[in-house]
PDB file of N, CA and C in Angstrom:
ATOM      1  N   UNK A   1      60.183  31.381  84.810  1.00  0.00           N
ATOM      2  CA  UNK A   1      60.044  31.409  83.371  1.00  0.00           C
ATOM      3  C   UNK A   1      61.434  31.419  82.731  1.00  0.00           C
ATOM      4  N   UNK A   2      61.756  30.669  81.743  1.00  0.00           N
ATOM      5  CA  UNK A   2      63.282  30.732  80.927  1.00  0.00           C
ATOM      6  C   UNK A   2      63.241  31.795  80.280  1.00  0.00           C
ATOM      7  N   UNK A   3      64.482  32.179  80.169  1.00  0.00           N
ATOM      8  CA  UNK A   3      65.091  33.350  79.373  1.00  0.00           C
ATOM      9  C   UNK A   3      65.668  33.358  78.576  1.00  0.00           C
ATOM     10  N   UNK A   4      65.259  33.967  77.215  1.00  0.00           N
ATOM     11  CA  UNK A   4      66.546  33.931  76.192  1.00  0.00           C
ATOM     12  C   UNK A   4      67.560  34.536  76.440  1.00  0.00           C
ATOM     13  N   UNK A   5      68.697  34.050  75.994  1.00  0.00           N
ATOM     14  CA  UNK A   5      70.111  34.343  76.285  1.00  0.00           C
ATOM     15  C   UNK A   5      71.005  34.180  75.151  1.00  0.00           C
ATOM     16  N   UNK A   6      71.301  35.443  74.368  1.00  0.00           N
ATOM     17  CA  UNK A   6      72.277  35.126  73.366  1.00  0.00           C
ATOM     18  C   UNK A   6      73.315  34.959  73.671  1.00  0.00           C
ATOM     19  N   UNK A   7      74.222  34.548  72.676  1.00  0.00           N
ATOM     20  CA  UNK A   7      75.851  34.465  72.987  1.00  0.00           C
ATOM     21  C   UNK A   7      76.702  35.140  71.578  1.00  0.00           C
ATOM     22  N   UNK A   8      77.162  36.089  71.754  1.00  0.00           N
ATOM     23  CA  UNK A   8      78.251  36.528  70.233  1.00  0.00           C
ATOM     24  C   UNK A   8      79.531  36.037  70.676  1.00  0.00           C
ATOM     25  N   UNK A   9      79.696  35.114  70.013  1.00  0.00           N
ATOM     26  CA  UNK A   9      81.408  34.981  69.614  1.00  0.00           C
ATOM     27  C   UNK A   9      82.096  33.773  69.076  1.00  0.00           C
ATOM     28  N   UNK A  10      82.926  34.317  68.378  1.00  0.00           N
ATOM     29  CA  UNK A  10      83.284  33.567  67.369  1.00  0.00           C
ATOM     30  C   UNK A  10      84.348  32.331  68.078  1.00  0.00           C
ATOM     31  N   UNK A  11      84.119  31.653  68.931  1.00  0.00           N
ATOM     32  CA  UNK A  11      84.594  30.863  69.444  1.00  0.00           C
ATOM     33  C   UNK A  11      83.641  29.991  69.773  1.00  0.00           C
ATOM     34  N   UNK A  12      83.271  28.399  68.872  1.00  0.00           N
ATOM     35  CA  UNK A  12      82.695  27.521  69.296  1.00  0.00           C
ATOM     36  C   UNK A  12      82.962  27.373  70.439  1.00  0.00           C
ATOM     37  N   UNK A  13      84.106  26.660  70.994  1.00  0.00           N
ATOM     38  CA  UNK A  13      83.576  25.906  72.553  1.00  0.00           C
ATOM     39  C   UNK A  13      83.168  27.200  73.595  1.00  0.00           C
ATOM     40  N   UNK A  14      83.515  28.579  73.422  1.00  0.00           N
ATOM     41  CA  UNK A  14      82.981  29.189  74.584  1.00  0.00           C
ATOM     42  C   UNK A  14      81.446  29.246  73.906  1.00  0.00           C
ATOM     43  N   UNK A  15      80.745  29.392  73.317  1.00  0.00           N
ATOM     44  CA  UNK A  15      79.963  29.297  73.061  1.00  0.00           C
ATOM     45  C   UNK A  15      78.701  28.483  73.229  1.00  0.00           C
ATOM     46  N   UNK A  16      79.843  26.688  72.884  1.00  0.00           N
ATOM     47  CA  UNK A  16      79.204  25.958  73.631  1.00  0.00           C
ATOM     48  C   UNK A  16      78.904  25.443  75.321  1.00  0.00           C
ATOM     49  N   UNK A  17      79.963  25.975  75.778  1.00  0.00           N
ATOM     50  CA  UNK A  17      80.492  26.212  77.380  1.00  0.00           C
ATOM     51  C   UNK A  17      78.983  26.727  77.837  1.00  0.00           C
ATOM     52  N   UNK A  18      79.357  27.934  77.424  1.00  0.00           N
ATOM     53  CA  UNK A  18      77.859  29.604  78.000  1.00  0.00           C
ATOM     54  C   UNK A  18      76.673  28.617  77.752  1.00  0.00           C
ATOM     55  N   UNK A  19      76.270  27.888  76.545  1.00  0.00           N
ATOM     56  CA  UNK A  19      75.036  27.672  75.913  1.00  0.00           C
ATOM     57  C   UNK A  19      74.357  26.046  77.091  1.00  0.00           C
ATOM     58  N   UNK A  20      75.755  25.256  76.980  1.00  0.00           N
ATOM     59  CA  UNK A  20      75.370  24.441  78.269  1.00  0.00           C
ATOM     60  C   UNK A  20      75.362  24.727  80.123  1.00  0.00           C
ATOM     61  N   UNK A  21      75.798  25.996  80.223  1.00  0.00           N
ATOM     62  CA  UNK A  21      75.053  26.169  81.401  1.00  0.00           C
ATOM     63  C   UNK A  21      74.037  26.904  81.357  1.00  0.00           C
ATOM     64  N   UNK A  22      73.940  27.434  80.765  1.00  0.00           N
ATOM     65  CA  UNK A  22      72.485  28.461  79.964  1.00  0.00           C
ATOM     66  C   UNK A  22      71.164  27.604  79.941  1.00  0.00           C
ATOM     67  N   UNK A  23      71.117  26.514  79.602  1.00  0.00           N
ATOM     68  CA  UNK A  23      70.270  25.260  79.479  1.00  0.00           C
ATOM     69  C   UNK A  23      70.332  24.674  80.401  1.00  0.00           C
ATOM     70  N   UNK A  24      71.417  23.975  81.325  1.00  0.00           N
ATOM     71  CA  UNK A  24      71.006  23.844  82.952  1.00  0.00           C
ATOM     72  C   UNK A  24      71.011  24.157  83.502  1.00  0.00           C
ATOM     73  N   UNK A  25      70.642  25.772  83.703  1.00  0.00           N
ATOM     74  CA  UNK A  25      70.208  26.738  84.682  1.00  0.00           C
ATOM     75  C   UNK A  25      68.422  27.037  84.062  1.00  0.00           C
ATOM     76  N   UNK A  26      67.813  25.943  82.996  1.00  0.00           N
ATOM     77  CA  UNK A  26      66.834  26.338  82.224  1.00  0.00           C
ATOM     78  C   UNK A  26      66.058  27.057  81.288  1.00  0.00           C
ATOM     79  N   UNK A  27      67.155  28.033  80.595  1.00  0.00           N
ATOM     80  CA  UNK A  27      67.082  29.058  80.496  1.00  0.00           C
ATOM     81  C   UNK A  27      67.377  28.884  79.100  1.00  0.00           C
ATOM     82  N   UNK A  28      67.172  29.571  77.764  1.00  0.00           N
ATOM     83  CA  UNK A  28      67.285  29.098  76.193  1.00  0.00           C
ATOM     84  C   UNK A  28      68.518  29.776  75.767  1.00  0.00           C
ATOM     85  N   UNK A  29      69.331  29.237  75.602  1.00  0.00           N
ATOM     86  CA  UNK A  29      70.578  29.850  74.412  1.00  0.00           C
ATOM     87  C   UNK A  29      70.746  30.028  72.616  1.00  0.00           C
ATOM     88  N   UNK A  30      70.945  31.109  72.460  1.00  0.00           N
ATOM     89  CA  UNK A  30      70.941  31.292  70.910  1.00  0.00           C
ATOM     90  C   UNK A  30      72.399  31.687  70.328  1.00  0.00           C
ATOM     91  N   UNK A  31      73.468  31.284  69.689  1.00  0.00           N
ATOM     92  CA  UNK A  31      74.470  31.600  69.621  1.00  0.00           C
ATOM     93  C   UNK A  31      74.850  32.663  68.294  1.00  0.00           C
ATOM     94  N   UNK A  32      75.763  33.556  68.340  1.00  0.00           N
ATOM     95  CA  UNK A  32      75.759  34.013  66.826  1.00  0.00           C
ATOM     96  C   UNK A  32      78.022  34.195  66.893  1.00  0.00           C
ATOM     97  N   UNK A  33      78.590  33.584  65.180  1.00  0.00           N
ATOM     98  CA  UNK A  33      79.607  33.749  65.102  1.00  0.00           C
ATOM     99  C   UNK A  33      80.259  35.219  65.067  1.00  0.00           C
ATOM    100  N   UNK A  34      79.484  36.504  65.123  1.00  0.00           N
ATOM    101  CA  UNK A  34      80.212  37.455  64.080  1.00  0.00           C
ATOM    102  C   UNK A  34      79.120  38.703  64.735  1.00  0.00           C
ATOM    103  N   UNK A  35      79.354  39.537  64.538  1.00  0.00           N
ATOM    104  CA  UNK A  35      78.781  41.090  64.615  1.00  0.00           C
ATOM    105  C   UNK A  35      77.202  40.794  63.866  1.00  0.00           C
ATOM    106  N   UNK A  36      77.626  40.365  62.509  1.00  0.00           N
ATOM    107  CA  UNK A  36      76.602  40.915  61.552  1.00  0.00           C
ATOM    108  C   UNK A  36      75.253  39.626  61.819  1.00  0.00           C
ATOM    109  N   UNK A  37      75.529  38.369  62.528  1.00  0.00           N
ATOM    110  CA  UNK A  37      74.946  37.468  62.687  1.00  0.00           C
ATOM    111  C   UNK A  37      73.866  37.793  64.162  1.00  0.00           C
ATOM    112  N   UNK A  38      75.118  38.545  64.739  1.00  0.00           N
ATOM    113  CA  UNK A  38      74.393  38.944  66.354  1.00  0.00           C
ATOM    114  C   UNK A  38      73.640  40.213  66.092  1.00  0.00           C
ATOM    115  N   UNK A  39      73.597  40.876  65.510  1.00  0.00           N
ATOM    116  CA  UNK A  39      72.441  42.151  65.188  1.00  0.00           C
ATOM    117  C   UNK A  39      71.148  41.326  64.215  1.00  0.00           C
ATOM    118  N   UNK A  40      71.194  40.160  63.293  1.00  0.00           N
ATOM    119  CA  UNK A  40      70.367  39.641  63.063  1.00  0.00           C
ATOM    120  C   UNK A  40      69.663  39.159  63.568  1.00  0.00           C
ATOM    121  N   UNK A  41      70.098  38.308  65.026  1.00  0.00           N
ATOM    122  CA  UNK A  41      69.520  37.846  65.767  1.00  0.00           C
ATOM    123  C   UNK A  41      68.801  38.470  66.777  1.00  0.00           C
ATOM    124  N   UNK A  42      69.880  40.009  67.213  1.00  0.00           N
ATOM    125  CA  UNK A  42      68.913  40.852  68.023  1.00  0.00           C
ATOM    126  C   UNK A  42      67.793  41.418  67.243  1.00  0.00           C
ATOM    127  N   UNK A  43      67.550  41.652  66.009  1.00  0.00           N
ATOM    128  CA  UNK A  43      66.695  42.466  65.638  1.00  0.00           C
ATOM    129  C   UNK A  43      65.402  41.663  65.455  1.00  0.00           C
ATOM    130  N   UNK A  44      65.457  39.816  65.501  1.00  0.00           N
ATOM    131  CA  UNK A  44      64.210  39.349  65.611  1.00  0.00           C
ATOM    132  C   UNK A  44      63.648  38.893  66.477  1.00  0.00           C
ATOM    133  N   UNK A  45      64.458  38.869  67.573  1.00  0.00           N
ATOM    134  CA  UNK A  45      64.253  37.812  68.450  1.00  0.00           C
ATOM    135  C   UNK A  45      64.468  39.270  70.151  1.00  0.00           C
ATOM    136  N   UNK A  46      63.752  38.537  71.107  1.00  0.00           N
ATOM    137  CA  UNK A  46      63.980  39.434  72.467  1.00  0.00           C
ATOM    138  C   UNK A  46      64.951  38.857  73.267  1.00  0.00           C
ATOM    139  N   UNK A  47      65.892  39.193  73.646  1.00  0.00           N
ATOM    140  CA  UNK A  47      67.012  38.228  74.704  1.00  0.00           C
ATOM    141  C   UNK A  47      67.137  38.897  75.918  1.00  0.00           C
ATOM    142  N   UNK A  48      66.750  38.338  77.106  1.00  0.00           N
ATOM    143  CA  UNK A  48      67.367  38.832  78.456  1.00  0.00           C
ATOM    144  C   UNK A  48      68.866  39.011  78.915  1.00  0.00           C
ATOM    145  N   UNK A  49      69.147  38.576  78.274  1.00  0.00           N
ATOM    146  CA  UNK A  49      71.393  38.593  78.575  1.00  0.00           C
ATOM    147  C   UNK A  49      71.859  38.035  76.893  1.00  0.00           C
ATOM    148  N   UNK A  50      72.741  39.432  77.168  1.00  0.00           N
ATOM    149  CA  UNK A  50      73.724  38.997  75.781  1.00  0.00           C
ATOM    150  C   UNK A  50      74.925  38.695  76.019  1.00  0.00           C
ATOM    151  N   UNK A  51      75.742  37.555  75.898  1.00  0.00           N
ATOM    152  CA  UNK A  51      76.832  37.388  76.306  1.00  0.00           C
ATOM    153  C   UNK A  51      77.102  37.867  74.545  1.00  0.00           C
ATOM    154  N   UNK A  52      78.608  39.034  74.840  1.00  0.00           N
ATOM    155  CA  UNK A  52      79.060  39.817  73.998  1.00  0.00           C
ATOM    156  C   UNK A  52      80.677  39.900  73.891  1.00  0.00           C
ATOM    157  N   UNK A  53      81.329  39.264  72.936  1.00  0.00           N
ATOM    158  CA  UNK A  53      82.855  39.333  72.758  1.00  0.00           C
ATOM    159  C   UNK A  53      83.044  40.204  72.136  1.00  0.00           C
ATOM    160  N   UNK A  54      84.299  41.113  72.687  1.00  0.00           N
ATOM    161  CA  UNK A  54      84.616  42.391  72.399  1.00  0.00           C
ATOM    162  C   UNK A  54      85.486  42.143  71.161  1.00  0.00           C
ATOM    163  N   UNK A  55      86.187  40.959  70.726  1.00  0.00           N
ATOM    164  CA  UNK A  55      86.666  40.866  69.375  1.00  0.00           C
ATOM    165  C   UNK A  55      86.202  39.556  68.560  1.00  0.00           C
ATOM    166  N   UNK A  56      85.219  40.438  67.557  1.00  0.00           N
ATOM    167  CA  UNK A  56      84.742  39.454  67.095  1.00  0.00           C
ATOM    168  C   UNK A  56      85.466  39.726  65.265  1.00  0.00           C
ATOM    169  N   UNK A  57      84.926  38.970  64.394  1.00  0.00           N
ATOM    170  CA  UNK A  57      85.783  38.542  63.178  1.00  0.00           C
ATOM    171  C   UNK A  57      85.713  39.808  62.320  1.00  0.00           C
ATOM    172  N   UNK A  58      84.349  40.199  62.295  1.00  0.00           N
ATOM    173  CA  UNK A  58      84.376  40.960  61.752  1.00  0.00           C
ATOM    174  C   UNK A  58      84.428  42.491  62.368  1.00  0.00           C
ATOM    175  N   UNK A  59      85.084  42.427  63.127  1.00  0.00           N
ATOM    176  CA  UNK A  59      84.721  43.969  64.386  1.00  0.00           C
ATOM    177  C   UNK A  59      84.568  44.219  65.278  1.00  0.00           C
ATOM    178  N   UNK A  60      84.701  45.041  66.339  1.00  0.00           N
ATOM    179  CA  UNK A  60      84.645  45.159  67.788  1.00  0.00           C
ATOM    180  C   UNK A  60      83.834  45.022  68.055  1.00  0.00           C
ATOM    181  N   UNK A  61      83.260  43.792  69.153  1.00  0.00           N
ATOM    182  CA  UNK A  61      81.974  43.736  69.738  1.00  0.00           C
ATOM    183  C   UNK A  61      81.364  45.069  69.991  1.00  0.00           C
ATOM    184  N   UNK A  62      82.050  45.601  70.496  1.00  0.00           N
ATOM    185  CA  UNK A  62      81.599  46.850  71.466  1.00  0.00           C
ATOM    186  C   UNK A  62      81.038  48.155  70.510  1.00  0.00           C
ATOM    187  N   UNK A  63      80.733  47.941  69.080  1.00  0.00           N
ATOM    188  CA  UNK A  63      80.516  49.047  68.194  1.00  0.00           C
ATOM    189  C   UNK A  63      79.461  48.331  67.939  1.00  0.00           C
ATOM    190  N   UNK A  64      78.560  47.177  68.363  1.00  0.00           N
ATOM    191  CA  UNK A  64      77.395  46.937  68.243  1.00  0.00           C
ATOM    192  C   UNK A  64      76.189  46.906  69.479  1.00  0.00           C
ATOM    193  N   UNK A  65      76.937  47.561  70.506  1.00  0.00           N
ATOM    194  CA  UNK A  65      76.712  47.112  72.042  1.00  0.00           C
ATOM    195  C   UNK A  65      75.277  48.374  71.913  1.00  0.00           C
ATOM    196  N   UNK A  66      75.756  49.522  70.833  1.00  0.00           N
ATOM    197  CA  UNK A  66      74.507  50.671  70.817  1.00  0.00           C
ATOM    198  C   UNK A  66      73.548  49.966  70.358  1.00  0.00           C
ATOM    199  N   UNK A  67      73.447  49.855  69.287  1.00  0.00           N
ATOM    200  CA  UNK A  67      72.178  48.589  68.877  1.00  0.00           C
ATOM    201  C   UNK A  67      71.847  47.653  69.592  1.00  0.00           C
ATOM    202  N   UNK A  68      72.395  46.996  70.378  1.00  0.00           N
ATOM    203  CA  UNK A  68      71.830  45.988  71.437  1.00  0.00           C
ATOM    204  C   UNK A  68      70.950  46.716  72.541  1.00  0.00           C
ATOM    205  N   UNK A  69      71.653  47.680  72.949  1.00  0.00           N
ATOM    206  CA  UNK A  69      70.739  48.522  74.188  1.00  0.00           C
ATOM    207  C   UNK A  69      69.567  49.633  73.800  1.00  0.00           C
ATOM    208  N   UNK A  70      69.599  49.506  72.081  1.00  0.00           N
ATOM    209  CA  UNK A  70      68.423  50.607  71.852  1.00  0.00           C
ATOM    210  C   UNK A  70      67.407  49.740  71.735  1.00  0.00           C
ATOM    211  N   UNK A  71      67.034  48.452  72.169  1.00  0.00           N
ATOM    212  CA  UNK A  71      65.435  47.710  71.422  1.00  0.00           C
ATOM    213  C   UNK A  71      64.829  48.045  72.737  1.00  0.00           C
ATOM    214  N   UNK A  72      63.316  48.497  72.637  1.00  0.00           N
ATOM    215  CA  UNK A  72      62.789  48.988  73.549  1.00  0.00           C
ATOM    216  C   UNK A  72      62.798  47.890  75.548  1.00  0.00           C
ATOM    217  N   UNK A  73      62.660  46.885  74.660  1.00  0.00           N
ATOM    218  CA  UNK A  73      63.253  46.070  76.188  1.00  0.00           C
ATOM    219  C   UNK A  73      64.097  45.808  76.376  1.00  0.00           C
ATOM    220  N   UNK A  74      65.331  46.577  76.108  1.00  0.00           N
ATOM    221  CA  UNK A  74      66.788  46.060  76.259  1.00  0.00           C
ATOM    222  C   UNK A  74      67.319  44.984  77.193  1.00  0.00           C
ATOM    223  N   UNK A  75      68.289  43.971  76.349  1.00  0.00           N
ATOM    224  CA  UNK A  75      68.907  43.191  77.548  1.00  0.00           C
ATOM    225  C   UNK A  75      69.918  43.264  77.817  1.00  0.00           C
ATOM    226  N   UNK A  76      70.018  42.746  79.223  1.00  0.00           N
ATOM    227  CA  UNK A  76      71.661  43.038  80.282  1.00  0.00           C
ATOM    228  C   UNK A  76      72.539  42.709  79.365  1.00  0.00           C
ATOM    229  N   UNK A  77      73.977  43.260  79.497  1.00  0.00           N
ATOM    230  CA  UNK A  77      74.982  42.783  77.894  1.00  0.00           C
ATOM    231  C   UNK A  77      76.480  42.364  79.213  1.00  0.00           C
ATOM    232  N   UNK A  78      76.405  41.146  78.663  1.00  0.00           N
ATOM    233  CA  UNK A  78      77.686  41.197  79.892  1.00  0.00           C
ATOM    234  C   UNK A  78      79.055  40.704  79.247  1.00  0.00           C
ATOM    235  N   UNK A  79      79.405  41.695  78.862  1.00  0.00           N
ATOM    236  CA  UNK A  79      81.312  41.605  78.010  1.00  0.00           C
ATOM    237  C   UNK A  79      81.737  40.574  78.481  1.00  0.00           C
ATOM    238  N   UNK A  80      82.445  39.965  77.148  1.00  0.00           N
ATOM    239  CA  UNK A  80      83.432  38.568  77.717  1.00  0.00           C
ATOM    240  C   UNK A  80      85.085  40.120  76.999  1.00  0.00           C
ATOM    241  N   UNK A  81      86.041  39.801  77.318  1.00  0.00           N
ATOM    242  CA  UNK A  81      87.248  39.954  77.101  1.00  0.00           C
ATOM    243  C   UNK A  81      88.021  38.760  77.171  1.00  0.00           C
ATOM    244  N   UNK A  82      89.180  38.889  76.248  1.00  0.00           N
ATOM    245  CA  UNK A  82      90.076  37.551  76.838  1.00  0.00           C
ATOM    246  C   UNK A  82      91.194  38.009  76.568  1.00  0.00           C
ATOM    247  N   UNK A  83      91.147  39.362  76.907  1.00  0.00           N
ATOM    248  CA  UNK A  83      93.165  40.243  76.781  1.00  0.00           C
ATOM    249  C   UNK A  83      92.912  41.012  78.241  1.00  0.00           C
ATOM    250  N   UNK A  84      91.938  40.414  79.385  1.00  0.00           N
ATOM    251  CA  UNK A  84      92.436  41.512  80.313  1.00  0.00           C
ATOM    252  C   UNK A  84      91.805  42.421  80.166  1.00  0.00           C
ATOM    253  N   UNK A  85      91.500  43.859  79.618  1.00  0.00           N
ATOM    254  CA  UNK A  85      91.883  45.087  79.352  1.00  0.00           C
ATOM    255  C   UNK A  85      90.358  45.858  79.890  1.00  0.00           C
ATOM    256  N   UNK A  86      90.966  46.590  80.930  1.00  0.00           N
ATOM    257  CA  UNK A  86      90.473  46.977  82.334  1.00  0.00           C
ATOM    258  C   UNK A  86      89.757  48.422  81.305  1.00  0.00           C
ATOM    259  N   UNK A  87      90.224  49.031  80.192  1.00  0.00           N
ATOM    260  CA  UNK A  87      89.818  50.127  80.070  1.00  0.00           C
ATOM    261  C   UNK A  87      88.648  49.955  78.704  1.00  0.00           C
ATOM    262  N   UNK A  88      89.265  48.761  78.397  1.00  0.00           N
ATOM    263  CA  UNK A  88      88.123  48.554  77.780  1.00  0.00           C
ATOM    264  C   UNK A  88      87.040  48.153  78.104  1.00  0.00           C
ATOM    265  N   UNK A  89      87.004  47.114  79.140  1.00  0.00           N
ATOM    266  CA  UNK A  89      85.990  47.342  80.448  1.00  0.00           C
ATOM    267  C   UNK A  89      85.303  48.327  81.050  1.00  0.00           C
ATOM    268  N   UNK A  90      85.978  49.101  81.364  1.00  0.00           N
ATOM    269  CA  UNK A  90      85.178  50.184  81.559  1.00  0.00           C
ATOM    270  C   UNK A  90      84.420  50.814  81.012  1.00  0.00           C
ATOM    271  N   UNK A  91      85.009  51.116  79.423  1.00  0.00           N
ATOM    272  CA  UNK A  91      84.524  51.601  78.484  1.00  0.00           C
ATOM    273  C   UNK A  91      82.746  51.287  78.552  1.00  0.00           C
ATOM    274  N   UNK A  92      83.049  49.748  78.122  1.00  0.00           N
ATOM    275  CA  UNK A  92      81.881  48.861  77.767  1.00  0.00           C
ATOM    276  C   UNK A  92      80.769  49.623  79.082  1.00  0.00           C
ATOM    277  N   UNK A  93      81.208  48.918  79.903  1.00  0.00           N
ATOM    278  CA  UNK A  93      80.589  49.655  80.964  1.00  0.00           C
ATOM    279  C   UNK A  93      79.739  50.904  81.183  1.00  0.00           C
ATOM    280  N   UNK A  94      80.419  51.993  80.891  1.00  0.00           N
ATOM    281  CA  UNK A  94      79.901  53.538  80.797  1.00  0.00           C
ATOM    282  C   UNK A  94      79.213  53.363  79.339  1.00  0.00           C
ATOM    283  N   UNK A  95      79.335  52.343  78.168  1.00  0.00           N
ATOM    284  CA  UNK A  95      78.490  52.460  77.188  1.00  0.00           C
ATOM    285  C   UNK A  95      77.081  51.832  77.729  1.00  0.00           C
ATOM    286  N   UNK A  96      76.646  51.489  78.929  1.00  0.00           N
ATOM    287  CA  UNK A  96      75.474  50.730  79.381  1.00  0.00           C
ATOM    288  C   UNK A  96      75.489  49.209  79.373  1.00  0.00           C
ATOM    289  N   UNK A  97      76.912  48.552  79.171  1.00  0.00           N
ATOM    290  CA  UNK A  97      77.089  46.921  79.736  1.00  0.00           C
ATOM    291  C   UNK A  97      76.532  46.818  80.822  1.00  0.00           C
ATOM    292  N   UNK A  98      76.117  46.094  81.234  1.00  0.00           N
ATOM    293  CA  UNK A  98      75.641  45.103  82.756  1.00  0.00           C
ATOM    294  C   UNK A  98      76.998  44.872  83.730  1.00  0.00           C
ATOM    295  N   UNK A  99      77.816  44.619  83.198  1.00  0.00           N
ATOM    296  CA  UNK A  99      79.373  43.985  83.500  1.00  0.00           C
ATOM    297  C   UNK A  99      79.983  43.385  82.557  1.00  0.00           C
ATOM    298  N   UNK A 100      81.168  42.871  82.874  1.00  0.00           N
ATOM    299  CA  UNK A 100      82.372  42.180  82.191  1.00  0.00           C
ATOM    300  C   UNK A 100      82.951  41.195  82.715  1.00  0.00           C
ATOM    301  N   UNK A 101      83.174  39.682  81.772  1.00  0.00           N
ATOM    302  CA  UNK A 101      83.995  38.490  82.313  1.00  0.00           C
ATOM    303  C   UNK A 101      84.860  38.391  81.362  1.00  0.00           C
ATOM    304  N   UNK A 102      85.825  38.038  82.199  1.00  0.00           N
ATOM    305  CA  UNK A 102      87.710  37.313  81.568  1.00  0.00           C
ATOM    306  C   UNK A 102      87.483  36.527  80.892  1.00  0.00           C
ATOM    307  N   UNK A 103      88.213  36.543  79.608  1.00  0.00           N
ATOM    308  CA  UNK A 103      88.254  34.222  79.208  1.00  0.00           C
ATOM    309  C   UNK A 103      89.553  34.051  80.167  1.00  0.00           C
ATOM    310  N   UNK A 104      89.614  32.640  80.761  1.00  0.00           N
ATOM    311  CA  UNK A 104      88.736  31.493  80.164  1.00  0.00           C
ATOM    312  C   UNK A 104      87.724  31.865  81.326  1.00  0.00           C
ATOM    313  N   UNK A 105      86.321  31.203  81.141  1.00  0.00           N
ATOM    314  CA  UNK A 105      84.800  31.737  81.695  1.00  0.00           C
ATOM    315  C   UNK A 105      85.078  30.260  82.053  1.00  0.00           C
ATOM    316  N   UNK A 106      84.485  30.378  83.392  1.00  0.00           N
ATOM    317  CA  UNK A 106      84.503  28.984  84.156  1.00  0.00           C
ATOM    318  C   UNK A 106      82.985  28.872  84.620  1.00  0.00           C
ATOM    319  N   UNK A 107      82.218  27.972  84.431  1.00  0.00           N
ATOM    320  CA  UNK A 107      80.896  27.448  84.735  1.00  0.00           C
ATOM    321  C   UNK A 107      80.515  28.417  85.726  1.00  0.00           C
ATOM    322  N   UNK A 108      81.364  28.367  87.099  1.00  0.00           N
ATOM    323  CA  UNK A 108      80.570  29.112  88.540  1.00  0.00           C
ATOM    324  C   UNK A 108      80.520  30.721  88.286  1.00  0.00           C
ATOM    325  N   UNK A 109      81.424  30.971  87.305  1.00  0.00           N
ATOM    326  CA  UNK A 109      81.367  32.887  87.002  1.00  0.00           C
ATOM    327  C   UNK A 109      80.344  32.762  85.768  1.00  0.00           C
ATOM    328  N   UNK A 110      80.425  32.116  85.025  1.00  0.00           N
ATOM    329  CA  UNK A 110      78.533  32.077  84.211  1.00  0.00           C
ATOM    330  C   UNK A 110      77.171  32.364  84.591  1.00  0.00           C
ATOM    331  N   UNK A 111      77.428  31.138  85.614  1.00  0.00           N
ATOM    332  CA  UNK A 111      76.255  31.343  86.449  1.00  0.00           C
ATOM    333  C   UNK A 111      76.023  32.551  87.337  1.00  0.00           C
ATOM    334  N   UNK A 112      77.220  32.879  87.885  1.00  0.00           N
ATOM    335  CA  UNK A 112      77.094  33.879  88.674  1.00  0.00           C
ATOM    336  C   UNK A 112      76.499  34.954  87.958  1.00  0.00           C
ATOM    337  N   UNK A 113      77.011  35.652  86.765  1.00  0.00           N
ATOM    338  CA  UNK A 113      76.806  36.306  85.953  1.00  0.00           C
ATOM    339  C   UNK A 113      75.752  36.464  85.639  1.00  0.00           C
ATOM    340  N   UNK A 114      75.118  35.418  85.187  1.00  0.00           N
ATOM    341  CA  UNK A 114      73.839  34.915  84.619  1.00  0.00           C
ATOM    342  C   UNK A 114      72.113  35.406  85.408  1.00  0.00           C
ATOM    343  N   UNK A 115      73.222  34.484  86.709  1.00  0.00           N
ATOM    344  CA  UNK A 115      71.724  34.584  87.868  1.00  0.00           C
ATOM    345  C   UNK A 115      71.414  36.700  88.402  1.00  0.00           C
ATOM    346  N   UNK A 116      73.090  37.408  88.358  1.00  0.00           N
ATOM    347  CA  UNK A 116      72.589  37.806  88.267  1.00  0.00           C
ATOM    348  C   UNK A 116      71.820  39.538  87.849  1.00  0.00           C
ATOM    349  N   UNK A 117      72.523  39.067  86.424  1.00  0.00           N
ATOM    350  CA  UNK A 117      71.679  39.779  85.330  1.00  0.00           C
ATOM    351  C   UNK A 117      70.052  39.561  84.933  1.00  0.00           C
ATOM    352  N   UNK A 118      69.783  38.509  85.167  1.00  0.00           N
ATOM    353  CA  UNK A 118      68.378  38.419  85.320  1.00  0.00           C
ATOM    354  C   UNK A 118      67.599  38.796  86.485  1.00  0.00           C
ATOM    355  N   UNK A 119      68.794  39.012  87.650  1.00  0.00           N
ATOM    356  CA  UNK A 119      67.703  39.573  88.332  1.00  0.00           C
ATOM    357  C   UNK A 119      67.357  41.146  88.626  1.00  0.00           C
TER     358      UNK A 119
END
């Protein structure tokens, strides 16, 4: 069965990157630019994996990561970073992330990611 799969971040091509292997792995992608776009989207919609950028335009990904993990079927949240930063990783982490990927995100760590947070 396909899975919804959001994406927060304010970076078209990673966005579009995540969203085309997201779709040929079969699976539905929904993208949002901004904090306030990605809580809109979580609050109507159910997503199995949130791909989640920790700096987004309007605010730290990671101060919306509580609202993502309180909807009663919560989905896996798997941090993108693209400064490195191991403690903010962690952070995310001990806040109930799934895991964390580096930019630049290369197709085979997507998938990897992907396949397996869904399972």
């Amino acid at each position: 069965m396909a899975a919804n799969i959001l994406i927060i971040d304010d970076d078209i091509l990673v966005c579009d990157s995540i969203s085309n292997v997201v779709r040929h792995t079969g699976h539905r992608p929904v993208h949002a630019n901004d904090a306030k776009e990605g809580l809109a989207k979580i609050r109507s919609e159910t997503f199995d994996v949130v791909f989640l950028y920790v700096h987004l335009p309007d605010g730290p990904g990671l101060d919306i990561l509580p609202s993502i993990l309180e909807k009663p079927a919560s989905p896996e949240v798997i941090i993108i970073t693209g400064y490195g930063d191991p403690d903010g990783a962690e952070l995310a982490i001990t806040e109930g992330a799934w895991s964390y990927v580096e930019k630049p995100l290369s197709v085979r760590d997507i998938k990897l990611f992907l396949t397996r947070a869904l399972q």
